[in-house]
Protein backbone atom coordinates (compact mmCIF):
# COMPACT_ATOMS: atom_id res chain seq x y z
CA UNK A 1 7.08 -2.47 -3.45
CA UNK A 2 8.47 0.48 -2.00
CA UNK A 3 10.64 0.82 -5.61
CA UNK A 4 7.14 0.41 -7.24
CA UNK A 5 5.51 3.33 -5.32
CA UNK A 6 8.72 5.23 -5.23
CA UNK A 7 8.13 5.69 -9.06
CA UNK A 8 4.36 7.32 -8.92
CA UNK A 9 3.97 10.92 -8.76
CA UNK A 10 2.92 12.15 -4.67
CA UNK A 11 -0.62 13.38 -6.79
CA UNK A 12 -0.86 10.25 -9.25
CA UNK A 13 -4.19 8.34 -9.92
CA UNK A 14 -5.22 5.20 -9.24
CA UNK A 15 -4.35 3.75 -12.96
CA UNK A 16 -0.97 5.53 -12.30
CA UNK A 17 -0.40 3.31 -8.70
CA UNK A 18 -1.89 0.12 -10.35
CA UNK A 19 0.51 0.31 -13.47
CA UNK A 20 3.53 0.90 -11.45
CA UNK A 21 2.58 -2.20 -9.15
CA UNK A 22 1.98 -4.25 -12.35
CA UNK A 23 5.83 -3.05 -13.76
CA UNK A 24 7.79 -4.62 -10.98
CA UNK A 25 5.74 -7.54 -10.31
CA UNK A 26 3.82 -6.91 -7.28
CA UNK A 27 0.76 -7.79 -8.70
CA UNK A 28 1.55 -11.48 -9.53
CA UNK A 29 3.22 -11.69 -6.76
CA UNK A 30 0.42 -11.17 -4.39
CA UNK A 31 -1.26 -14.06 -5.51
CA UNK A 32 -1.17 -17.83 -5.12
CA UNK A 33 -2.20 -19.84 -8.46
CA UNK A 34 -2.45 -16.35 -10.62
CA UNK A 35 -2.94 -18.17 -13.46
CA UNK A 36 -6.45 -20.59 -12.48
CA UNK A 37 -9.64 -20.46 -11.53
CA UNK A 38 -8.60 -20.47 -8.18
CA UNK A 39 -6.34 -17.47 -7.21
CA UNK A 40 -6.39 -15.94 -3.91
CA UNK A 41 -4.45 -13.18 -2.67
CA UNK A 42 -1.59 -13.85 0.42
CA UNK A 43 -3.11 -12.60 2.89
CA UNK A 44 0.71 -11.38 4.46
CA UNK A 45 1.67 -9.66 0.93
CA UNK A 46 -1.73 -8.22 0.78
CA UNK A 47 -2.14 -6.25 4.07
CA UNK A 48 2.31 -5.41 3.15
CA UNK A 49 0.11 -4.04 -0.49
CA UNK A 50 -2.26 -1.93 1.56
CA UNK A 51 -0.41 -0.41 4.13
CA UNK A 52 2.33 0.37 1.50
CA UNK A 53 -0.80 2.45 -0.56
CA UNK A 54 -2.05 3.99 2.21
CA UNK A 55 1.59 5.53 3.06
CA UNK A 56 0.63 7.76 0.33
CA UNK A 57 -2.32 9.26 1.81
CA UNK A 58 -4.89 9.04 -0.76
CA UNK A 59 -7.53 7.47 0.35
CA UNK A 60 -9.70 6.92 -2.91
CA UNK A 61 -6.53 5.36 -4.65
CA UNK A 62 -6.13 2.51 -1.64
CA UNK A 63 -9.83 2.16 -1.96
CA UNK A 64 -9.48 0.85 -5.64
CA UNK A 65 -6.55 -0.89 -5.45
CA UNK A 66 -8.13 -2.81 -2.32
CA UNK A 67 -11.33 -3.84 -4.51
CA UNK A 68 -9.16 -4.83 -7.41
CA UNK A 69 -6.53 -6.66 -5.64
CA UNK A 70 -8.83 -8.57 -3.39
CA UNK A 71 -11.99 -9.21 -5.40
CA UNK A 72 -12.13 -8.17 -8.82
CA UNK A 73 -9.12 -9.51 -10.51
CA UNK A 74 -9.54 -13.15 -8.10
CA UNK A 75 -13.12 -13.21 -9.27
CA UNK A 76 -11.66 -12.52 -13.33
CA UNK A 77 -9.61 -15.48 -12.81
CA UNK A 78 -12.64 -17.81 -13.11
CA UNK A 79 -12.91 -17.15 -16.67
CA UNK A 80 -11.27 -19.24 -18.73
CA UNK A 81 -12.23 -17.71 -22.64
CA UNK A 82 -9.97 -15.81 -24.34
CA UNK A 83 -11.49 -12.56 -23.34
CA UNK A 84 -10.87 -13.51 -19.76
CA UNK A 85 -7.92 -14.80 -20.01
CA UNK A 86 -6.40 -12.23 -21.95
CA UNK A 87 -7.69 -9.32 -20.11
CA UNK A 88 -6.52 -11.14 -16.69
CA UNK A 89 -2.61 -11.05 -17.84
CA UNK A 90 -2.81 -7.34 -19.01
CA UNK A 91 -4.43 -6.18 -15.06
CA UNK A 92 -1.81 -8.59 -13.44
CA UNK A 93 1.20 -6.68 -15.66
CA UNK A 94 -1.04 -2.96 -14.56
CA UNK A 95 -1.90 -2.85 -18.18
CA UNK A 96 -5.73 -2.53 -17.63
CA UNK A 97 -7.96 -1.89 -14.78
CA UNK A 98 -11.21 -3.64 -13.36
CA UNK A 99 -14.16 -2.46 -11.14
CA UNK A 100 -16.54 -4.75 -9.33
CA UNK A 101 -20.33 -3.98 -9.82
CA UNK A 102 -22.34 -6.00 -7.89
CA UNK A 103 -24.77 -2.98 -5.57
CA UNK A 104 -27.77 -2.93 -7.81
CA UNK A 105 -30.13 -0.22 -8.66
CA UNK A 106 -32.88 -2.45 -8.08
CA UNK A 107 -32.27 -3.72 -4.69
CA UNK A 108 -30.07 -2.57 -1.21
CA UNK A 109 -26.85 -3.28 -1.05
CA UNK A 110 -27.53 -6.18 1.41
CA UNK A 111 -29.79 -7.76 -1.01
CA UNK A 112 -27.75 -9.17 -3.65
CA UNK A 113 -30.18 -11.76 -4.58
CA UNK A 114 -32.80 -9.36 -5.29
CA UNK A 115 -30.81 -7.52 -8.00
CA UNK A 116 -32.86 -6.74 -11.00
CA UNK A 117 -29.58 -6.70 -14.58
CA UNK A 118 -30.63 -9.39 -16.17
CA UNK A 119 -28.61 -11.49 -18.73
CA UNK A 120 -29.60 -13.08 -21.75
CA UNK A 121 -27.63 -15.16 -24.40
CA UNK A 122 -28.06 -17.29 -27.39
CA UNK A 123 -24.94 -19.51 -29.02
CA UNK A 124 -22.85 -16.35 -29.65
CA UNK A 125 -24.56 -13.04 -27.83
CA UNK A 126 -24.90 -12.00 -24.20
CA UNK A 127 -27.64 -9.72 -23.98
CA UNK A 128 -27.24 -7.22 -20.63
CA UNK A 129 -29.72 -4.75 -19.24
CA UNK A 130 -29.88 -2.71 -15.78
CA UNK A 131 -27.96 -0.63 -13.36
CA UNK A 132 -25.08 -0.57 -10.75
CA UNK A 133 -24.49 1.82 -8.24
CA UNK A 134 -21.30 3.11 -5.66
CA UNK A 135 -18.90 1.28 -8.28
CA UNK A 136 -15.08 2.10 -7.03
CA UNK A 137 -13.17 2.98 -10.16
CA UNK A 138 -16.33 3.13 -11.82
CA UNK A 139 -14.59 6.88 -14.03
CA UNK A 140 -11.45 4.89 -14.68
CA UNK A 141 -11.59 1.26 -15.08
CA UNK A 142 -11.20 -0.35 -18.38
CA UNK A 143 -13.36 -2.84 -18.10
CA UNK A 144 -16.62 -4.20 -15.21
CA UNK A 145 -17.49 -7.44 -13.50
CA UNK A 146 -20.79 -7.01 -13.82
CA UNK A 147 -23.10 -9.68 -11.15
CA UNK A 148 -26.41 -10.52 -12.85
CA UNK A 149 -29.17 -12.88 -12.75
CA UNK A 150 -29.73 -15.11 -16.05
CA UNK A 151 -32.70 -16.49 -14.45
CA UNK A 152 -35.47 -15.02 -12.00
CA UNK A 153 -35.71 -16.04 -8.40
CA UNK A 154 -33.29 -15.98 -5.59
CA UNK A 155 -31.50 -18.97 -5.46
CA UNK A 156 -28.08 -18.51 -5.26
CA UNK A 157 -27.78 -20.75 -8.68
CA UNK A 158 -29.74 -17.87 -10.53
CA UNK A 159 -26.11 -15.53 -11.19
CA UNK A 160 -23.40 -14.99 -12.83
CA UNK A 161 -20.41 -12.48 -13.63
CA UNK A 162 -20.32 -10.71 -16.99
CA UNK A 163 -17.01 -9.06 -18.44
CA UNK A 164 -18.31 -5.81 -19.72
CA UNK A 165 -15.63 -3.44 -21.20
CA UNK A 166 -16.56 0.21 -20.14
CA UNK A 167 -16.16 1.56 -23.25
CA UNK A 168 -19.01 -0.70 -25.24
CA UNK A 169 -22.07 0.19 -26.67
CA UNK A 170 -25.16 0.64 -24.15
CA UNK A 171 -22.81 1.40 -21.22
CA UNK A 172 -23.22 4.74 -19.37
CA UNK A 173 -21.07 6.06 -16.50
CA UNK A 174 -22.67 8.24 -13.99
CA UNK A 175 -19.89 10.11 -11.72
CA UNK A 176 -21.01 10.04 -8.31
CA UNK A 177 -20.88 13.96 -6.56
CA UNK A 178 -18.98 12.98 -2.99
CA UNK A 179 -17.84 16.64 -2.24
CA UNK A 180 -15.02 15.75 -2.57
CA UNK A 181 -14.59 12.73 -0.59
CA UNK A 182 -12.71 9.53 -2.05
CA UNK A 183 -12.60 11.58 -5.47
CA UNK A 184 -9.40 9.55 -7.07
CA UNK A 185 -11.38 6.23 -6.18
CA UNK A 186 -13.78 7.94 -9.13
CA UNK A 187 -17.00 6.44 -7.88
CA UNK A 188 -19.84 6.13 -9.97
CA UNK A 189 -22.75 4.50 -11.03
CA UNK A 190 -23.16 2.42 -13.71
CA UNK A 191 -26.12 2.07 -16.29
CA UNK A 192 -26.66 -1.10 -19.21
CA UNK A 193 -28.80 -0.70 -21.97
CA UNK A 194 -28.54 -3.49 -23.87
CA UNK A 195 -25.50 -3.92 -23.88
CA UNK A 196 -24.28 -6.90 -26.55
CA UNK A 197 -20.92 -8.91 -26.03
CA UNK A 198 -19.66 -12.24 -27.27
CA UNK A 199 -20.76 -15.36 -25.05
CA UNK A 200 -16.84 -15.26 -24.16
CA UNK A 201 -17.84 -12.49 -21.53
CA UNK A 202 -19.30 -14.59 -19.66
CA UNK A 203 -17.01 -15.39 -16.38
CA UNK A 204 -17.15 -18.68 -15.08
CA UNK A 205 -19.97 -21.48 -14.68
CA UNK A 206 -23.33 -19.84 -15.00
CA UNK A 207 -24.81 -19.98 -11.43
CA UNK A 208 -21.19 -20.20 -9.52
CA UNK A 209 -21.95 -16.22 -9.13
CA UNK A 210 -22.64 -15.91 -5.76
CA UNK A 211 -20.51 -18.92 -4.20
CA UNK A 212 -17.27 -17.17 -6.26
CA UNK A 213 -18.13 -13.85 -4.56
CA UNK A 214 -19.15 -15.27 -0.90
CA UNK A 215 -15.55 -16.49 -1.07
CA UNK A 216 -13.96 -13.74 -2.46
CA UNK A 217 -15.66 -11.56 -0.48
CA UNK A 218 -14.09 -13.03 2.66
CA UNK A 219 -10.62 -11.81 1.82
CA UNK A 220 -12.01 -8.22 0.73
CA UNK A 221 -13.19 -8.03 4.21
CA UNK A 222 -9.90 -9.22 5.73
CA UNK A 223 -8.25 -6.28 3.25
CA UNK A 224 -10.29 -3.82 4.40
CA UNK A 225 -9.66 -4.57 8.29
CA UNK A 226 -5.76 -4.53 6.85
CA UNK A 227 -6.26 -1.10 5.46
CA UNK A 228 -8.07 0.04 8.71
CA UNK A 229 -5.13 -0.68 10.80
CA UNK A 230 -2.60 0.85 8.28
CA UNK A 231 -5.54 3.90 8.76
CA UNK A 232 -5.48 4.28 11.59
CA UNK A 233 -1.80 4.21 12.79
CA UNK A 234 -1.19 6.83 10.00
CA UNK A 235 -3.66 8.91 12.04
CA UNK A 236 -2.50 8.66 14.78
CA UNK A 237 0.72 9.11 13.96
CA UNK A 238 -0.36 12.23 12.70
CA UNK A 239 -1.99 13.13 16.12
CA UNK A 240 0.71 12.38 18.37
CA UNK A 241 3.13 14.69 15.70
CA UNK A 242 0.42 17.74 16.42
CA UNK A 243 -0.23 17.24 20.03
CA UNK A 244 3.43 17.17 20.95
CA UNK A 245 4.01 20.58 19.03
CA UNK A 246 1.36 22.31 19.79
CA UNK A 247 2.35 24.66 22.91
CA UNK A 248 -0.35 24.64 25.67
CA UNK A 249 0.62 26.35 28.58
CA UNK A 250 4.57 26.24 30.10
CA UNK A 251 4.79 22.60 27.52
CA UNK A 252 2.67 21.05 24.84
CA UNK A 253 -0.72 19.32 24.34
CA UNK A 254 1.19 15.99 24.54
CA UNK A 255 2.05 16.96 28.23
CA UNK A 256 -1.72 16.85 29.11
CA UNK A 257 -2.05 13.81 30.99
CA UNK A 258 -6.18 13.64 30.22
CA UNK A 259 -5.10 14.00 26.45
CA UNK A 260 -1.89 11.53 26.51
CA UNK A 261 -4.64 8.78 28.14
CA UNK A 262 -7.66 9.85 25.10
CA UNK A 263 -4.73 8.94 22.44
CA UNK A 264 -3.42 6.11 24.42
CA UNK A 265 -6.72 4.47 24.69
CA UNK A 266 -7.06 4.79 20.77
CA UNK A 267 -3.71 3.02 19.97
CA UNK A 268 -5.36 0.26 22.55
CA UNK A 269 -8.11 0.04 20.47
CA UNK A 270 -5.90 0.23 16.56
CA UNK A 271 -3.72 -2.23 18.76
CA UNK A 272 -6.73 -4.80 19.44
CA UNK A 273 -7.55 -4.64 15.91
CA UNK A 274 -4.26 -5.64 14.41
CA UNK A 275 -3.97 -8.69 16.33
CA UNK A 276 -7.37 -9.04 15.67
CA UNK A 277 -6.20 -9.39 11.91
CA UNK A 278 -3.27 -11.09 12.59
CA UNK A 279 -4.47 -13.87 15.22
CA UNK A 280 -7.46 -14.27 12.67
CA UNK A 281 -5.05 -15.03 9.44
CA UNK A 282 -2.62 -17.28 11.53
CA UNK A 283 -5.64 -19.14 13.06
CA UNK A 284 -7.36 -19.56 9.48
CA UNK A 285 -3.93 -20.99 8.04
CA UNK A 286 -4.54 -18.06 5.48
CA UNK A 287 -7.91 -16.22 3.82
CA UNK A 288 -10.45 -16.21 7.22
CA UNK A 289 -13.96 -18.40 6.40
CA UNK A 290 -17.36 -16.24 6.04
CA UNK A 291 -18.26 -15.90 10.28
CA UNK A 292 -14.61 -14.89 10.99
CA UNK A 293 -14.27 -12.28 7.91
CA UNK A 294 -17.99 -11.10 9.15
CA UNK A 295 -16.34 -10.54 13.01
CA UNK A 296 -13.37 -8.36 11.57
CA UNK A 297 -15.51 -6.41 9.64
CA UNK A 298 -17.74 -5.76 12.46
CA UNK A 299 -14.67 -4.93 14.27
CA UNK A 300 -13.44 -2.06 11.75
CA UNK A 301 -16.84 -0.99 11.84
CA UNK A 302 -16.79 -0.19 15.38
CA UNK A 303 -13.30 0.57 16.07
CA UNK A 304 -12.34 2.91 13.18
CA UNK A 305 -15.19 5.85 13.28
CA UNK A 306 -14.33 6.23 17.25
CA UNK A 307 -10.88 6.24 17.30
CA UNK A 308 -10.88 8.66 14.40
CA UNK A 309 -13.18 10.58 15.98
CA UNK A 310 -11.10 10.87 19.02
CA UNK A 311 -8.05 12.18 17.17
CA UNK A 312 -10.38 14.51 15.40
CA UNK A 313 -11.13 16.26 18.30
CA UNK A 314 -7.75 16.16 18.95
CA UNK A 315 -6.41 17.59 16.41
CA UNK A 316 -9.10 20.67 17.12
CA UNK A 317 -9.15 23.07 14.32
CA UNK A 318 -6.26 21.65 12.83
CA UNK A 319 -7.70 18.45 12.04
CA UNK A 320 -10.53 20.11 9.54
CA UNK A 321 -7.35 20.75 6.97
CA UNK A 322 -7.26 18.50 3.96
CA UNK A 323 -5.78 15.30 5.23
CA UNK A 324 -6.74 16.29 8.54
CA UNK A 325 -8.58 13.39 10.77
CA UNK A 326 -12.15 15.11 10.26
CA UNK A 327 -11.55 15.07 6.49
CA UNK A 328 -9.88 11.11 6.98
CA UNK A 329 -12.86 10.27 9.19
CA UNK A 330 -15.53 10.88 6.30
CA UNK A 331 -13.67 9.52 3.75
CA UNK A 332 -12.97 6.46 6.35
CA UNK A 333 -17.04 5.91 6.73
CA UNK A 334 -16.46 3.48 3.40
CA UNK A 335 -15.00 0.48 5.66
CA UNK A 336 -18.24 0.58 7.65
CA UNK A 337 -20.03 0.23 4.33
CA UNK A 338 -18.50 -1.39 1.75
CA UNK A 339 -18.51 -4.95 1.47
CA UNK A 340 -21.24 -4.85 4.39
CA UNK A 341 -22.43 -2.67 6.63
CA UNK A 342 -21.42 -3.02 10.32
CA UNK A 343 -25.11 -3.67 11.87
CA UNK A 344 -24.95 -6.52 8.85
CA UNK A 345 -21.71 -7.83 9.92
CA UNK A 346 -23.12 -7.67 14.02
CA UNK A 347 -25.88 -10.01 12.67
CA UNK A 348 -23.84 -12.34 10.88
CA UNK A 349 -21.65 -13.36 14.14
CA UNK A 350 -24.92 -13.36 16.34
CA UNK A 351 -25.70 -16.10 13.69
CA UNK A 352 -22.48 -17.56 13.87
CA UNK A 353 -21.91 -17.35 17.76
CA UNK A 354 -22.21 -20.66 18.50
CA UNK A 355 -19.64 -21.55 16.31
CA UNK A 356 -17.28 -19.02 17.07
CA UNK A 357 -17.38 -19.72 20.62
CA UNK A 358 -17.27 -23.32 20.38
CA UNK A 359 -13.73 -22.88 18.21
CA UNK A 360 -11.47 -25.59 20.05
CA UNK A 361 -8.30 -23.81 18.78
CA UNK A 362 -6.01 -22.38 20.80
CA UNK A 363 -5.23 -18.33 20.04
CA UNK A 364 -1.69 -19.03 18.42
């Protein structure tokens, strides 16, 4: 991997990482069963993937690589047409790209089941109309999984994934002004007017939509509390390299014993997480179940703003410099968000309490 990486430029793109992976193999590596319906990433290669990624800094390029790795190209893997199958080989080799849009324009984020792209088909046309918004890789991906309803109501039956390739007819990328933030994850959103493909685009069983992504979604969420721990130790790697140069009276800021407890107390906390992570996988045998990928995300969400908002401040000045932890804190703000927002997470393991505290298993 580190061969793979090696070979990217320090400023190259997302496409640019994802191709190199694809070259030596690290994509079909990373996954068990690459070549079914039922491929999941390993969830020991995958967090080796992320932290490897984030090494480089670029925050927007882990970002996409994350969603692709963990969700998109799992969730391709359903489809067994031609189309599918022939797109799937070319992303595993880093040949093509996917983005995942499933945040509708018509409903919250949280309220998949109220999204309002609607498909339509007869023997040999889909028929797709509506919107998508905050797609990662939404500038640079060749082609979308698209989640839509083919029938109203809110029944988890009522979806399904469409394979729309970015460049047809009807399709209309809107780049998404961050100011800056997570620009080489090219975020956009993502309009369909009528868009027409064969029936072939179709991914999967019509209605397995929403049980594909609930699963799928699962590892995303153990990915992104991977990539928060890879995060965060960069940070405060980072922190520890500024406070023990930085002169402060007859020795450094490092010599401050109030400031050497503030940064100890954060690697506590990055610490907790990764065995979090790690006690989590090894207790799941693999890919965590809904209520334990719902208490890691919390978990990110609550850990990762504070302890980068600790180093922040002590960094001081320093730490508003591109790459610095103000700048890394903003752009951070995504692992609160994506795939479901903390408070969303906190209610999913009040639901799941009794269950997670009736859990006979020993902590390995």
């Amino acid at each position: 991997m580190a061969r793979a990486l090696g070979e990217v430029p320090a400023d190259g793109d997302a496409r640019a990482v994802w191709r190199a992976l694809g070259d030596h193999g690290v994509l079909r590596g990373l996954y068990r069963d690459a070549d079914t319906g039922g491929a999941t990433a390993d969830p020991a290669r995958l967090g080796a993937l992320l932290h490897a990624v984030d090494e480089r800094g670029d925050n927007g390029v882990t970002l996409t690589v994350l969603v692709q790795a963990a969700s998109a190209l799992p969730l391709l893997t359903a489809g067994t047409t031609d189309a599918c199958a022939g797109l799937r080989e070319r992303v595993l080799d880093g040949r093509a790209t996917l983005a995942l849009a499933a945040t509708d324009s018509a409903a919250p984020g949280s309220e998949l089941t109220a999204l309002g792209t609607e498909v339509r088909w007869d023997e040999r046309t889909l028929h797709l109309n509506g919107g998508k918004r905050w797609v990662s890789g939404a500038g640079s991906a060749d082609h979308f999984l698209v989640l839509a309803r083919h029938r109203p109501g809110r029944h988890f039956t009522s979806f399904t994934w469409v394979l729309v390739p970015a460049a047809a007819a009807g399709v209309r990328i809107e780049p998404v002004d961050t100011g800056g933030l997570l620009a080489s994850a090219a975020l956009g959103h993502v309009r369909l007017d009528d868009v027409r493909l064969d029936v072939d685009h179709l991914i999967g069983r019509p209605g397995r939509a929403m049980a594909s992504f609930a699963r799928h979604m699962a590892t995303e969420r153990l990915a992104g509390a991977q990539w928060a721990v890879a995060l965060l130790r960069r940070t405060l790697t980072a922190t520890r390299r500024h406070l023990t140069a930085r002169p402060a009276g007859e020795g450094t800021l490092w010599d401050n014993a109030a400031i050497r407890q503030d940064f100890a107390a954060c690697l506590v906390r990055t610490e907790q997480l990764r065995a979090l992570v790690e006690t989590t996988v090894r207790t799941a045998g693999g890919t965590p179940g809904m209520s334990a990928a719902a208490l890691l995300k919390a978990a990110v969400g609550q850990t990762a703003d504070d302890v980068l908002g600790r180093c922040a401040q002590l960094q001081g000045a320093d730490g508003m410099t591109a790459g610095g932890a103000h700048h890394v804190r903003a752009e951070a703000a995504v692992l609160g968000l994506g795939g479901g927002a903390t408070e969303l997470m906190l209610a999913h393991v009040a639901d799941a309490a009794d269950v997670l505290l009736d859990d006979p298993r020993p902590v390995p």
